[in-house]
C-alpha atoms as a PDB file:
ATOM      1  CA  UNK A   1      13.105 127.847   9.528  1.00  0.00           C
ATOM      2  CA  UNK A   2      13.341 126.713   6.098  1.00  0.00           C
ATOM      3  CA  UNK A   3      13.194 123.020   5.344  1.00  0.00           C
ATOM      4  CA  UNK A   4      16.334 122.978   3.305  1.00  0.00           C
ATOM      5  CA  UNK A   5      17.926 123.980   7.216  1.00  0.00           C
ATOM      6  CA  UNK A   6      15.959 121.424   8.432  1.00  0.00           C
ATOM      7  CA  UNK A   7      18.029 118.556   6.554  1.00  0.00           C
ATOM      8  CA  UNK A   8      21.695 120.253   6.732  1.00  0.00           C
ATOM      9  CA  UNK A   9      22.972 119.045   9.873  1.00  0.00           C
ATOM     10  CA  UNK A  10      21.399 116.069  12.469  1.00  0.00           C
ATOM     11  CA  UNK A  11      23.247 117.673  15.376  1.00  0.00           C
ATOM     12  CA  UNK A  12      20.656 120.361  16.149  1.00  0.00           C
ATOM     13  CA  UNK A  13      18.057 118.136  14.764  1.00  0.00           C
ATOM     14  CA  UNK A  14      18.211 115.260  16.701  1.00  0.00           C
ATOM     15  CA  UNK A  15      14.521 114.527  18.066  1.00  0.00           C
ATOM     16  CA  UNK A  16      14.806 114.985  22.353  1.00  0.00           C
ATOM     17  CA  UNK A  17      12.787 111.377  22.232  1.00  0.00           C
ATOM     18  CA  UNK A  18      15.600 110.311  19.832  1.00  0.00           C
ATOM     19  CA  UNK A  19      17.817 107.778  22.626  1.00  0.00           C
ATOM     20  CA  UNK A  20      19.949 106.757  19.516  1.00  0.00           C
ATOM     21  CA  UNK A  21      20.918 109.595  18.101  1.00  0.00           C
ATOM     22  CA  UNK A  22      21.520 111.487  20.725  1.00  0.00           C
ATOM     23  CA  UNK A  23      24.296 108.837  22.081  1.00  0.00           C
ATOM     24  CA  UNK A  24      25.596 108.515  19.228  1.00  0.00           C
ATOM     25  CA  UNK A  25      25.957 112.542  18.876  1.00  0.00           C
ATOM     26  CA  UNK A  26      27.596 112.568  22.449  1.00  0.00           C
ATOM     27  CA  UNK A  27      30.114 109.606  21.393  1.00  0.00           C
ATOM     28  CA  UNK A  28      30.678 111.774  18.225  1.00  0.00           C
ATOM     29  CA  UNK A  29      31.281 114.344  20.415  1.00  0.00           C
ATOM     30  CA  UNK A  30      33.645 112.697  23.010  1.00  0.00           C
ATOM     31  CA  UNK A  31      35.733 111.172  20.437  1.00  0.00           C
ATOM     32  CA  UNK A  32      36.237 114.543  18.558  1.00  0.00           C
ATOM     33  CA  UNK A  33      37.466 116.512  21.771  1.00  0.00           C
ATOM     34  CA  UNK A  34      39.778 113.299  22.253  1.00  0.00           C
ATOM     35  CA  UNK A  35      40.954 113.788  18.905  1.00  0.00           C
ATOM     36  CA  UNK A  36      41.631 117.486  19.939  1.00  0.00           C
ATOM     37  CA  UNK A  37      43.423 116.754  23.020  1.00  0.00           C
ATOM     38  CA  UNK A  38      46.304 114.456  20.375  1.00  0.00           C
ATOM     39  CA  UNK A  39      46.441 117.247  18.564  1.00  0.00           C
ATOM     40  CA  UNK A  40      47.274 119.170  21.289  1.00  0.00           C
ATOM     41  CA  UNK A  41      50.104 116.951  22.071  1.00  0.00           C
ATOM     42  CA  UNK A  42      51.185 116.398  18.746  1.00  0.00           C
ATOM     43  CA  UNK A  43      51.591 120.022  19.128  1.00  0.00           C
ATOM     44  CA  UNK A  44      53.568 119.779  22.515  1.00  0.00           C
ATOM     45  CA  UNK A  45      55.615 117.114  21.332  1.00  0.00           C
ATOM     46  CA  UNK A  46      56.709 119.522  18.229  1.00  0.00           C
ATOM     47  CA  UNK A  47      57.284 122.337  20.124  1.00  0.00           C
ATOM     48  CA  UNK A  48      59.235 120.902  22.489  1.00  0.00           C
ATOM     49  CA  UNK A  49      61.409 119.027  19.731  1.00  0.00           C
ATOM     50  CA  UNK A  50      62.149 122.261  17.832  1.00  0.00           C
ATOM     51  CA  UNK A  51      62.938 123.802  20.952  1.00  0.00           C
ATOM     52  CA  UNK A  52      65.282 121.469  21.862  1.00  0.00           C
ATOM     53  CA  UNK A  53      66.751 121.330  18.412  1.00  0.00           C
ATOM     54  CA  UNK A  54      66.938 124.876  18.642  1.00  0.00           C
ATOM     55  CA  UNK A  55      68.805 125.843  21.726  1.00  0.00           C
ATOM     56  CA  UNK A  56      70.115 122.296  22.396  1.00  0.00           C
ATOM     57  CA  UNK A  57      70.925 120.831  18.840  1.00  0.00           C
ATOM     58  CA  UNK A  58      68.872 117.717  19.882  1.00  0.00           C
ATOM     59  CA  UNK A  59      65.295 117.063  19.331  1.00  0.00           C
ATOM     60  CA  UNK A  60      63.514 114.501  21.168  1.00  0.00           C
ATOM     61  CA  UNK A  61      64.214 111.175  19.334  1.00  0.00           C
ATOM     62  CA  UNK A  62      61.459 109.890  17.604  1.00  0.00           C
ATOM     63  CA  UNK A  63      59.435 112.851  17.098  1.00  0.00           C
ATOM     64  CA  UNK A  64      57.939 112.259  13.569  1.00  0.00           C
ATOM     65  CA  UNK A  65      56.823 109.047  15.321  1.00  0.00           C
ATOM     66  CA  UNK A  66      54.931 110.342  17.822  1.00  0.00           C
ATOM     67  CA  UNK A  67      53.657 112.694  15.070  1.00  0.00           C
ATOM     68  CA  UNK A  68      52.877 110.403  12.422  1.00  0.00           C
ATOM     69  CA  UNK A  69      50.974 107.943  14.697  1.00  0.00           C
ATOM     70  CA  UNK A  70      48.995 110.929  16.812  1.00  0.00           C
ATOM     71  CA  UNK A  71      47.849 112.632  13.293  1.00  0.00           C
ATOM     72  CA  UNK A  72      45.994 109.454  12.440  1.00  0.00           C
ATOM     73  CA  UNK A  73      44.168 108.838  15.530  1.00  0.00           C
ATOM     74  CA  UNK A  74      43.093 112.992  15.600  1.00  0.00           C
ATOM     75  CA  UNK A  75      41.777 112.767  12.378  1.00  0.00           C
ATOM     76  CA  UNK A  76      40.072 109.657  12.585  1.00  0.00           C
ATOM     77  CA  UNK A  77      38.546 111.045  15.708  1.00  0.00           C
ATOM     78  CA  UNK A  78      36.880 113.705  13.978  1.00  0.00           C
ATOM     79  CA  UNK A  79      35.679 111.900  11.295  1.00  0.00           C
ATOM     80  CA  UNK A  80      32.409 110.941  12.752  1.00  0.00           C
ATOM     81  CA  UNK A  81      31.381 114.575  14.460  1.00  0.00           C
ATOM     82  CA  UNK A  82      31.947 115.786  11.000  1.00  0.00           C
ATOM     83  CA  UNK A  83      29.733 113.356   9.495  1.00  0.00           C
ATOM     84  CA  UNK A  84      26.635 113.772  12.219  1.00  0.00           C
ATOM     85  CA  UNK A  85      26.734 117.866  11.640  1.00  0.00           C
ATOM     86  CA  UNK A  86      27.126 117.161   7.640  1.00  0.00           C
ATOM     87  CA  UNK A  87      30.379 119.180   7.503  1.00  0.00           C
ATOM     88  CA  UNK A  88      31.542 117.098   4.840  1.00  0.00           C
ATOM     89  CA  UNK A  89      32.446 118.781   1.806  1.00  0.00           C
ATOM     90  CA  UNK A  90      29.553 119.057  -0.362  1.00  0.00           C
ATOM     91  CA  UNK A  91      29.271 120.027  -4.301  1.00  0.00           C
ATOM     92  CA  UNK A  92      25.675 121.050  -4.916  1.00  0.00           C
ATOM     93  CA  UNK A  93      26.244 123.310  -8.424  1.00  0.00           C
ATOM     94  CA  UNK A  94      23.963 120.690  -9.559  1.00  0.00           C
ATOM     95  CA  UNK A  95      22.058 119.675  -6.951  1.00  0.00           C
ATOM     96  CA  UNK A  96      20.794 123.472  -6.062  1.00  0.00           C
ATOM     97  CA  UNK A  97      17.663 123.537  -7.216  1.00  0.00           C
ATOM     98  CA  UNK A  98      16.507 120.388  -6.353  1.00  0.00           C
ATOM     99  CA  UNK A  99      13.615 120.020  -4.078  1.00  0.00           C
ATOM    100  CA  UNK A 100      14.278 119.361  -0.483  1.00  0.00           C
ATOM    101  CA  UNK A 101      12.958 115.673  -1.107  1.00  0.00           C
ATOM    102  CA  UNK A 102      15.546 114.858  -4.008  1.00  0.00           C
ATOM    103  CA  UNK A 103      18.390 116.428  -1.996  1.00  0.00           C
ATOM    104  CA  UNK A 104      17.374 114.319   1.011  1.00  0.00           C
ATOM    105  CA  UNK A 105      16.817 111.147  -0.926  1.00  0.00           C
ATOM    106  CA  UNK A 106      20.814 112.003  -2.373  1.00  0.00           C
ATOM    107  CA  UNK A 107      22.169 112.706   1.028  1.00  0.00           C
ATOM    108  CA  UNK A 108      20.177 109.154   2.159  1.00  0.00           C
ATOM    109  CA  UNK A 109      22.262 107.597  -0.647  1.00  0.00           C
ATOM    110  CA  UNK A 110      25.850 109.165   0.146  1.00  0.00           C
ATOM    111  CA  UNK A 111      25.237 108.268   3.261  1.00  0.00           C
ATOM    112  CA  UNK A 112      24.946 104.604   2.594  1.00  0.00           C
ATOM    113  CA  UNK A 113      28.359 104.881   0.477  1.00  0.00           C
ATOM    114  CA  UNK A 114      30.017 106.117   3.055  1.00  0.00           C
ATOM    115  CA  UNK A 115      28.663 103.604   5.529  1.00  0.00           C
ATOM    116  CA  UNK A 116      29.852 100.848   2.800  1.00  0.00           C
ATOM    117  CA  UNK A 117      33.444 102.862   2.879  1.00  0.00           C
ATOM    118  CA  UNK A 118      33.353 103.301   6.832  1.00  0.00           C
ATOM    119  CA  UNK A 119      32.778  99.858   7.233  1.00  0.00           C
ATOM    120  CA  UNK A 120      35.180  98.684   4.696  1.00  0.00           C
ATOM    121  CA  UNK A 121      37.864 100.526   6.545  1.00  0.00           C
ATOM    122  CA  UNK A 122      36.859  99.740   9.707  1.00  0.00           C
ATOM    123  CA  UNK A 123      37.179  95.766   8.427  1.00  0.00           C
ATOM    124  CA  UNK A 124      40.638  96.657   7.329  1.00  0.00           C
ATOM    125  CA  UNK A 125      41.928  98.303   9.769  1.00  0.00           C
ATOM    126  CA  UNK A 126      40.753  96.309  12.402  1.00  0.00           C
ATOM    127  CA  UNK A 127      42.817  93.020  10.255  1.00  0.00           C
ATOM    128  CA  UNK A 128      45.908  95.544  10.181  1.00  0.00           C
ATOM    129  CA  UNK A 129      45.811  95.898  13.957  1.00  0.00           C
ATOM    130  CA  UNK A 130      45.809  92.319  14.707  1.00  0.00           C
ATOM    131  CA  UNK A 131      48.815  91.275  12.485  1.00  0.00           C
ATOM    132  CA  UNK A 132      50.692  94.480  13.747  1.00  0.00           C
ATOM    133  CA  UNK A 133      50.088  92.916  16.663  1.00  0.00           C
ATOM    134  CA  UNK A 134      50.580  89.036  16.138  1.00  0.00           C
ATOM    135  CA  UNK A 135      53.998  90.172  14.466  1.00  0.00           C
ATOM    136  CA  UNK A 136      55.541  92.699  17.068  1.00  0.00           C
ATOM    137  CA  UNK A 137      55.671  95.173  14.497  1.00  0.00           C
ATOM    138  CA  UNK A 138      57.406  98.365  16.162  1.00  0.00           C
ATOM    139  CA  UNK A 139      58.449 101.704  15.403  1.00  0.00           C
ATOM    140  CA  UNK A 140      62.014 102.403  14.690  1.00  0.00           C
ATOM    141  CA  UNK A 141      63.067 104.278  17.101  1.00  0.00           C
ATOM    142  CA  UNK A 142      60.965 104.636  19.762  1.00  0.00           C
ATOM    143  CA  UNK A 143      60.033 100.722  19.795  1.00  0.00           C
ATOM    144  CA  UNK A 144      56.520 101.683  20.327  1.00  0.00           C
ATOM    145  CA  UNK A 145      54.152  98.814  19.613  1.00  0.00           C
ATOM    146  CA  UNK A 146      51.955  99.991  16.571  1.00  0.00           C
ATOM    147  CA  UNK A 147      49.122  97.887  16.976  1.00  0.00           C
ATOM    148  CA  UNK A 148      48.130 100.155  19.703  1.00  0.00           C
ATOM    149  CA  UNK A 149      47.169 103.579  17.850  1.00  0.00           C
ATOM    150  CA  UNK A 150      45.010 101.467  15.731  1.00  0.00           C
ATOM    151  CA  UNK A 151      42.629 100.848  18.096  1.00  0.00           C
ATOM    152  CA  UNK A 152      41.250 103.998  18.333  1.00  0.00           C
ATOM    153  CA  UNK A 153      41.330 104.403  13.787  1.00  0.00           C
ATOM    154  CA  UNK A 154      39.272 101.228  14.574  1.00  0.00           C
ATOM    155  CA  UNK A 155      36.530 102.589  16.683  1.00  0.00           C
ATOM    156  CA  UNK A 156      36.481 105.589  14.805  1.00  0.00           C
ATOM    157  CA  UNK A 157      35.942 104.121  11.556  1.00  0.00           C
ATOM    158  CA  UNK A 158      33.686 102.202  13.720  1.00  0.00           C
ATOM    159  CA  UNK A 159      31.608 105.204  15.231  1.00  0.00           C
ATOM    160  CA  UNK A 160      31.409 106.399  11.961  1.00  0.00           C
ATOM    161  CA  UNK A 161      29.951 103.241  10.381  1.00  0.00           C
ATOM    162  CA  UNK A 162      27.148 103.459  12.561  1.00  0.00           C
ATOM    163  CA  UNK A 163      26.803 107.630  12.440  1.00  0.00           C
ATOM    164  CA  UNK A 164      26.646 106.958   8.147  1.00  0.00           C
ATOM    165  CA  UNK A 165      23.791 104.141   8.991  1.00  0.00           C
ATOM    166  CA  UNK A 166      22.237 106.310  11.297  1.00  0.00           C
ATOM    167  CA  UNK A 167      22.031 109.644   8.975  1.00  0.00           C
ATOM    168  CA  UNK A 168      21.173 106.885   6.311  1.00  0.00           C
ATOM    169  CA  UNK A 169      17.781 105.859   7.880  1.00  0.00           C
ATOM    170  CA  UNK A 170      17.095 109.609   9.253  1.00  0.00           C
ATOM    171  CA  UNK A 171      17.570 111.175   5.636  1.00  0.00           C
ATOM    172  CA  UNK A 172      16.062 108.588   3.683  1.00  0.00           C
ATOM    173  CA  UNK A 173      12.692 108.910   6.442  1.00  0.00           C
ATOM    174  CA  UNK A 174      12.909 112.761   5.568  1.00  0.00           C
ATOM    175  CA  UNK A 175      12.965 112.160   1.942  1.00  0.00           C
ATOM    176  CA  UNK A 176      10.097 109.870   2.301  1.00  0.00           C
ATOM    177  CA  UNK A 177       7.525 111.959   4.717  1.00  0.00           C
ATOM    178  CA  UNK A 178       8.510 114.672   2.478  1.00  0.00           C
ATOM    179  CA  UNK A 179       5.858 115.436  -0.389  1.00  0.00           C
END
């Protein structure tokens, strides 16, 4: 195994003696197939709407709703797996023929930006939730509270806080045992 492999993705790199980590990579991992399962209902719900709009001439009020609201909380939810396997999209046209030490010390750095970012939105979002919910804000037609489906943008943004300060420490310790 080359050591440029040996940097690419935490997820199959986690040390076994590595509590942390590996947590964190099962949280990562829990989230994203929650995230998968409101997909697959935002899927449901769609089908079932254009099916009813179809045959019926009536789709299930509030659809777009339901949509709108259960696309944020998927993608949030897979916003920290993607980060712990480094799926992020990556430009390296410049970075290619760096050593492994240089492109470790960069990733080390990203990763702190996005940690700053992460945390930033995780500050924010968390605010958002509590004046959705201190003003009763609700959708239009459904009346659906919409402080709830912030909760879980909150811990995601959370989770990935703490996977971006995690990879942080990990790639920065690479770039520095590295010689």
């Amino acid at each position: 195994m080359s050591s440029k492999a040996e940097i690419t993705g935490l997820d199959d790199h986690i040390r076994p003696d590595d509590m942390f980590g590996r947590v964190l990579l099962s949280l990562a991992n829990v989230l994203a197939v929650f995230g998968g399962l409101v997909l697959l209902t935002i899927v449901s719900i769609n089908f079932v709407s254009i099916i009813g709009r179809v045959l019926f001439s009536s789709p299930l009020l509030g659809d777009f709703e339901l949509v709108e609201m259960g696309c944020a909380v998927a993608i949030s939810s897979f916003l920290p797996l993607c980060h712990m396997s480094n799926g992020n999209v990556i430009v390296d046209f410049l970075t290619a023929n760096l050593g492994d030490r240089a492109i470790s010390a960069l990733d080390a750095i990203s990763s702190l930006a996005f940690a700053g970012v992460a945390g930033f939105f995780t500050w924010r979002m968390l605010y958002g939730a509590q004046d959705m919910y201190n003003y009763q804000e609700e959708t239009m037609l459904l009346q659906f509270p919409v402080w709830i489906p912030f909760l879980p943008v909150v811990f995601s943004f959370f989770l990935l806080f703490v996977c971006c300060l995690y990879t942080f420490v990990m790639k920065a310790a690479f770039s520095i045992r590295r010689t």
